[in-house]
C-alpha atoms as a PDB file:
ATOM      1  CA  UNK A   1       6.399 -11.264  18.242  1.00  0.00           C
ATOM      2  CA  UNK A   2       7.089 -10.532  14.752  1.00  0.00           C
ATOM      3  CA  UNK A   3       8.670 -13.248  12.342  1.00  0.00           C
ATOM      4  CA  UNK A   4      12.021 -13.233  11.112  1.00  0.00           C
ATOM      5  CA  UNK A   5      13.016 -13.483   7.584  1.00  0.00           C
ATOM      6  CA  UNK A   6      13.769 -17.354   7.801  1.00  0.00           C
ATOM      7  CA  UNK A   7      10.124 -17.482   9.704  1.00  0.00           C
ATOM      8  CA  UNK A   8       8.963 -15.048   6.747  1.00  0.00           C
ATOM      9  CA  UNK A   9      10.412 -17.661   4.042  1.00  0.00           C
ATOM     10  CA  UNK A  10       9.315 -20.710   5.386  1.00  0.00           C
ATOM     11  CA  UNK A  11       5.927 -19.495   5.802  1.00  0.00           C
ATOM     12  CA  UNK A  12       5.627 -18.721   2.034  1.00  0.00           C
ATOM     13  CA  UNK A  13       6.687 -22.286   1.423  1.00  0.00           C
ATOM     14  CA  UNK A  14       4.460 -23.606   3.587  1.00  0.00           C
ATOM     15  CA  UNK A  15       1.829 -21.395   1.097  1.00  0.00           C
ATOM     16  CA  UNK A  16       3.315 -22.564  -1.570  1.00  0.00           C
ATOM     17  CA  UNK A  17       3.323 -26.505  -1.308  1.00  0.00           C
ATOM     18  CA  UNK A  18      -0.487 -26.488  -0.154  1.00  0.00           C
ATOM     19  CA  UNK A  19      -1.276 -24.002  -3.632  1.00  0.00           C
ATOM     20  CA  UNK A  20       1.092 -24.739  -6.330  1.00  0.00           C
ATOM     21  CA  UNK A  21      -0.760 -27.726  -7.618  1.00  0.00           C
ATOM     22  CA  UNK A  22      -3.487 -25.879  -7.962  1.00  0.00           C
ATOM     23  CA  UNK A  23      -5.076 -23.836 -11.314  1.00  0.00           C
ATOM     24  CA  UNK A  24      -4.217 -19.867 -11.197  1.00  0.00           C
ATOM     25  CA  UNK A  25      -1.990 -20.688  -7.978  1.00  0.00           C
ATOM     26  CA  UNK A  26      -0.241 -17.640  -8.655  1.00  0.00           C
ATOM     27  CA  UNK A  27      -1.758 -14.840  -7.522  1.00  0.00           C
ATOM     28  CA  UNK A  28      -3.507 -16.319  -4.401  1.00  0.00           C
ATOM     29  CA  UNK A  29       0.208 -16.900  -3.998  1.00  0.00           C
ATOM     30  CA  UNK A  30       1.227 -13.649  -4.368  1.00  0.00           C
ATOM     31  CA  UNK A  31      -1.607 -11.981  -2.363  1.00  0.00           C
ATOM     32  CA  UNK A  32      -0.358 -14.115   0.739  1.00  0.00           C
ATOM     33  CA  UNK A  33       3.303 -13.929   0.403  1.00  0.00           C
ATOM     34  CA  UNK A  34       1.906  -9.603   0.243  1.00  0.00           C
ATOM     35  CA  UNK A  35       0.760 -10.821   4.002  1.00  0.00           C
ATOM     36  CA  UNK A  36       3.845 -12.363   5.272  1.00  0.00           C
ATOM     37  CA  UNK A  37       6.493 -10.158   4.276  1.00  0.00           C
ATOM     38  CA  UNK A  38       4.065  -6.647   3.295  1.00  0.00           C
ATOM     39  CA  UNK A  39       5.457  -6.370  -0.081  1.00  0.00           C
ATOM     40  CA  UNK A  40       6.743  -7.994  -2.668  1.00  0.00           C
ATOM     41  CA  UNK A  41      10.619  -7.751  -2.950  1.00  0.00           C
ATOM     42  CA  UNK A  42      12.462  -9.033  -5.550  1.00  0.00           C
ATOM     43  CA  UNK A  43      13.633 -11.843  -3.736  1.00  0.00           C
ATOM     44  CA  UNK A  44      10.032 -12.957  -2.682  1.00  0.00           C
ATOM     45  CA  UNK A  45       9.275 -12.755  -5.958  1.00  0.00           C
ATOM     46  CA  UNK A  46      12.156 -14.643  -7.251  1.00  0.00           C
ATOM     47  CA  UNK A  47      11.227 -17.384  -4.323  1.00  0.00           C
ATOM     48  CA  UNK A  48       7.765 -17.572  -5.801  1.00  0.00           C
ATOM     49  CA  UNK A  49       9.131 -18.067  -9.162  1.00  0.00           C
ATOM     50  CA  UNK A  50      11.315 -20.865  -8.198  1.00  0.00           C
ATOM     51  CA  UNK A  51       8.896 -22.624  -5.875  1.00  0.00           C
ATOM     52  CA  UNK A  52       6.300 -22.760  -8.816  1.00  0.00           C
ATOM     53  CA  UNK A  53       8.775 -23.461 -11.738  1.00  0.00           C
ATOM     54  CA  UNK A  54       8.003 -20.404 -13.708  1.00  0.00           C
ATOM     55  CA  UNK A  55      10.160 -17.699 -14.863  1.00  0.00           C
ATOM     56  CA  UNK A  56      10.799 -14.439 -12.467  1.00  0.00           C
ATOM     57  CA  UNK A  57       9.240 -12.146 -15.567  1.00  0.00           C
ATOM     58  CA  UNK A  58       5.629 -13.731 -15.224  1.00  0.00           C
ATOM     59  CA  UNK A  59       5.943 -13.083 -11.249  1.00  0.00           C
ATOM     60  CA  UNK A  60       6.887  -9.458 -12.144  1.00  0.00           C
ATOM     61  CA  UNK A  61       4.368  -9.205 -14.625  1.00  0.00           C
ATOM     62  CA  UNK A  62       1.736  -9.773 -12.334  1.00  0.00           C
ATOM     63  CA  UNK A  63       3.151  -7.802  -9.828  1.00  0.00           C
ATOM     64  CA  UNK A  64       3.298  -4.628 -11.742  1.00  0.00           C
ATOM     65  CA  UNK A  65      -0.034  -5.166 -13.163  1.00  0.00           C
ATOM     66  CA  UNK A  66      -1.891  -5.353 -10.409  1.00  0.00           C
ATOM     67  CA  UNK A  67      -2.617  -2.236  -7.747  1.00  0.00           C
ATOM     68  CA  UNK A  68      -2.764  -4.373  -4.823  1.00  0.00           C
ATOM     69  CA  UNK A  69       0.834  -5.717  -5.110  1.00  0.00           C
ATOM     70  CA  UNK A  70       3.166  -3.065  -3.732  1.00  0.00           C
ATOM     71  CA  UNK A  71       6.959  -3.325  -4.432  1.00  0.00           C
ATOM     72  CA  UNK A  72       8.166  -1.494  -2.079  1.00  0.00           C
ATOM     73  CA  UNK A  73       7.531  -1.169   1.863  1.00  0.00           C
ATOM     74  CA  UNK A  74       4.380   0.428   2.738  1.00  0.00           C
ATOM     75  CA  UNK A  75       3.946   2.469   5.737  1.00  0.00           C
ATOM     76  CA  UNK A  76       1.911   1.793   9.159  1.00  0.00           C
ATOM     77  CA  UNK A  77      -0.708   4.345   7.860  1.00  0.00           C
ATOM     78  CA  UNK A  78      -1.570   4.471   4.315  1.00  0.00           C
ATOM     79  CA  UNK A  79      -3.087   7.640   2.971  1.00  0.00           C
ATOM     80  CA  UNK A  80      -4.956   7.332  -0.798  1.00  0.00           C
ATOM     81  CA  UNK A  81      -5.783  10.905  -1.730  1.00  0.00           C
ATOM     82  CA  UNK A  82      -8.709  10.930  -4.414  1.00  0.00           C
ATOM     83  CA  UNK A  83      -7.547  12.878  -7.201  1.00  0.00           C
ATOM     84  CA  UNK A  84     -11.313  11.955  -9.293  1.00  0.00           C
ATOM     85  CA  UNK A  85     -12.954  14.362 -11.441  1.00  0.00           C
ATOM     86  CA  UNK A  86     -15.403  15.109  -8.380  1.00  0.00           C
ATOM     87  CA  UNK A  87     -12.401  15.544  -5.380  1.00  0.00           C
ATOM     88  CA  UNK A  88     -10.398  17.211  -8.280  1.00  0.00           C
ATOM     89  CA  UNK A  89     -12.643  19.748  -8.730  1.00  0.00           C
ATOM     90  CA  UNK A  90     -12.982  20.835  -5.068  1.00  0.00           C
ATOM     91  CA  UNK A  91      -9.584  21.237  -4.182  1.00  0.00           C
ATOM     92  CA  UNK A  92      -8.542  17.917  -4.101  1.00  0.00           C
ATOM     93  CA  UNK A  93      -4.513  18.489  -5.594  1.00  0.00           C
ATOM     94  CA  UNK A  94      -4.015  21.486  -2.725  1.00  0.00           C
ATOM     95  CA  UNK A  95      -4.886  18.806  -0.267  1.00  0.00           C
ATOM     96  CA  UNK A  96      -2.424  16.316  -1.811  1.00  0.00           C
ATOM     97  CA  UNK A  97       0.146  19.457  -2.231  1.00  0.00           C
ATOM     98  CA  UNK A  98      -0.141  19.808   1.320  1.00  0.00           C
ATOM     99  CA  UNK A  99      -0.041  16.314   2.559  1.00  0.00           C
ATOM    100  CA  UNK A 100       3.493  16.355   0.479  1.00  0.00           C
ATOM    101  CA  UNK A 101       4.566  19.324   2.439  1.00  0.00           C
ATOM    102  CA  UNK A 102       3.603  18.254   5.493  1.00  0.00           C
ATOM    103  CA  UNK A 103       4.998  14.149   5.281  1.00  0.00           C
ATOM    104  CA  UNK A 104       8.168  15.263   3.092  1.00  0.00           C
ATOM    105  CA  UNK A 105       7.068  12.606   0.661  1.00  0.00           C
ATOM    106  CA  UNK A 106       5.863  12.909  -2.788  1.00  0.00           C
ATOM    107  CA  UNK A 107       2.756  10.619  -3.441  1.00  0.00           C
ATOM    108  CA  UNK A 108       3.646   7.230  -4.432  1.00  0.00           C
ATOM    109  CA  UNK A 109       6.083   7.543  -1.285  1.00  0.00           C
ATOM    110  CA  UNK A 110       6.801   6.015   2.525  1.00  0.00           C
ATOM    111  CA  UNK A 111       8.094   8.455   4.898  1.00  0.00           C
ATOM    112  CA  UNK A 112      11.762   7.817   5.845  1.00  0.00           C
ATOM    113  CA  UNK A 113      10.062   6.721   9.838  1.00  0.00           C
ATOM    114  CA  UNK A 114       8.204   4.308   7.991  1.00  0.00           C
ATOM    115  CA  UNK A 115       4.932   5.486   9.231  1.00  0.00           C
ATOM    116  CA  UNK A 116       2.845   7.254   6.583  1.00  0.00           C
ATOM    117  CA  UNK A 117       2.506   6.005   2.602  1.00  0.00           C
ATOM    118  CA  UNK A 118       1.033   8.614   0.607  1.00  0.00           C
ATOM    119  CA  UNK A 119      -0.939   7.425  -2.528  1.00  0.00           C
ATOM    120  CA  UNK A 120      -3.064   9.391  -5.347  1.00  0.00           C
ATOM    121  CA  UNK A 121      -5.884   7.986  -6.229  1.00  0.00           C
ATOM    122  CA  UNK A 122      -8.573   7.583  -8.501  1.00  0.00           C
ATOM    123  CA  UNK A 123     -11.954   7.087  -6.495  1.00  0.00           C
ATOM    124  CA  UNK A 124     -12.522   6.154  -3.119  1.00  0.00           C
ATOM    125  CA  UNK A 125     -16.555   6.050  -3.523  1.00  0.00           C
ATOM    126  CA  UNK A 126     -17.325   8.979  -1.737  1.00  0.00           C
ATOM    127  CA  UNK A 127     -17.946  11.689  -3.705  1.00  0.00           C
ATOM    128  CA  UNK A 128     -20.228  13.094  -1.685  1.00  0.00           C
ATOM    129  CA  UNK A 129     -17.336  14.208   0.494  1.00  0.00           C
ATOM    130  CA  UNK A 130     -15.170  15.650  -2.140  1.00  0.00           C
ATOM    131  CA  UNK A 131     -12.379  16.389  -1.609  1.00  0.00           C
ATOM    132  CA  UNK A 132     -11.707  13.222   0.454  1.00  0.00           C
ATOM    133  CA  UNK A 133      -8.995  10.904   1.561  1.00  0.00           C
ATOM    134  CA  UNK A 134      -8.481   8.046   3.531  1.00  0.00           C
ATOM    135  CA  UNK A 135      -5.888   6.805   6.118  1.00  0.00           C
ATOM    136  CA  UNK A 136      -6.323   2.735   6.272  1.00  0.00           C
ATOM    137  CA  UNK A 137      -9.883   2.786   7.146  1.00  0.00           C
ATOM    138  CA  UNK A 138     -10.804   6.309   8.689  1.00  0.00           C
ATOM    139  CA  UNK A 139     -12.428   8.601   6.013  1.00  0.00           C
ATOM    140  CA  UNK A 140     -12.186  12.369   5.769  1.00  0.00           C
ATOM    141  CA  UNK A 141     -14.436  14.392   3.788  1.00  0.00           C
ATOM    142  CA  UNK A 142     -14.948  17.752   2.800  1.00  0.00           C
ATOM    143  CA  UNK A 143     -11.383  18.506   3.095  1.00  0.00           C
ATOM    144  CA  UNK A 144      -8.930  21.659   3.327  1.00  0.00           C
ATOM    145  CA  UNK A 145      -5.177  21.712   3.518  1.00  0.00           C
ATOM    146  CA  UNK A 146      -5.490  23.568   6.556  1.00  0.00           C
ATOM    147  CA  UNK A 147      -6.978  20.782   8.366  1.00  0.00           C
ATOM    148  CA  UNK A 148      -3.566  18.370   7.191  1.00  0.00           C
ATOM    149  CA  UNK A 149      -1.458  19.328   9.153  1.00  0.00           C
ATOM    150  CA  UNK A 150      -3.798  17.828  12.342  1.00  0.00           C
ATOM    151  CA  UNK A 151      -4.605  15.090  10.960  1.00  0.00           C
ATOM    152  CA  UNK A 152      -1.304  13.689  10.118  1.00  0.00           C
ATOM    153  CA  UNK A 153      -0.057  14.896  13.923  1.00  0.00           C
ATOM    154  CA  UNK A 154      -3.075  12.868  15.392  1.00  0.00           C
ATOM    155  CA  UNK A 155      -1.560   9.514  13.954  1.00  0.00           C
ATOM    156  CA  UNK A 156       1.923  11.066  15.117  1.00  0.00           C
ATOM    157  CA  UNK A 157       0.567  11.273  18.735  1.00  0.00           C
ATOM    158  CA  UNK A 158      -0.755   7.740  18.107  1.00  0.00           C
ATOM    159  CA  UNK A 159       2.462   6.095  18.141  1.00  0.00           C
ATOM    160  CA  UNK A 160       3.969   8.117  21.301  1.00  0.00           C
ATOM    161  CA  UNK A 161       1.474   6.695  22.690  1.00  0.00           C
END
């Protein structure tokens, strides 16, 4: 069952009191309040900044710095497009212009159903496969907007199911 915001809260104090004594509490911090609530609102990170006795700028700071902290609601499935020099070159932008299409969503956005978060970026490690993407932790190489549109209805069928 998941938690309630109180639950949600009290859990990041709980994470707080056992780390705040300790030296670079902050982003370990951070990275688990990320786990409880999934992002970082501003009025986790304003939490943060009160339970540690810092100012709400250096929580920001951090947060905007670093990829891995997302500020706004990420969806169920989240799709990073590789937009590298080597996916680039092989088509990788008419994949992305048809992953747009086909979610409604420009990249850096969640899908109004919540499900899909569609991300450019830089190098996934496989270039090999250009042009390739990833959705969580299932790879797809050698890619064509044609094959999009199936792709994105398999994880549709998914949740019907």
């Amino acid at each position: 069952m998941p938690m309630d915001n109180k639950e949600k809260f009290e859990a990041l104090d709980r994470v707080i009191d056992e780390l705040k004594h300790e030296q670079g509490a902050l982003m370990p911090i951070m990275q688990r309040a990320q786990e409880i609530f999934g992002y970082l609102p501003e009025e986790v990170q304003s939490h943060i900044a009160k339970g540690l006795d810092i100012p709400l700028s250096d929580v920001y700071g951090v947060a905007t710095f670093y990829a891995q902290f997302k500020l706004k609601p990420i969806g169920k499935y989240n799709i990073g497009i590789c937009l590298g020099t080597a996916c680039y070159v092989k088509g990788a932008q008419l994949v992305l212009n048809r992953l747009e299409e086909v979610l409604g969503v420009k990249a850096g956005e969640t899908t109004p159903d919540g499900l899909f978060t569609l991300n450019a970026t830089r190098c996934l490690g496989a270039c090999g496969l250009a042009p390739v993407m990833m959705v969580n932790d299932d790879v797809y190489g050698r890619l064509t907007p044609d094959q999009v549109p199936g792709i994105i209805a398999k994880y549709r069928l998914a949740e019907k199911a």
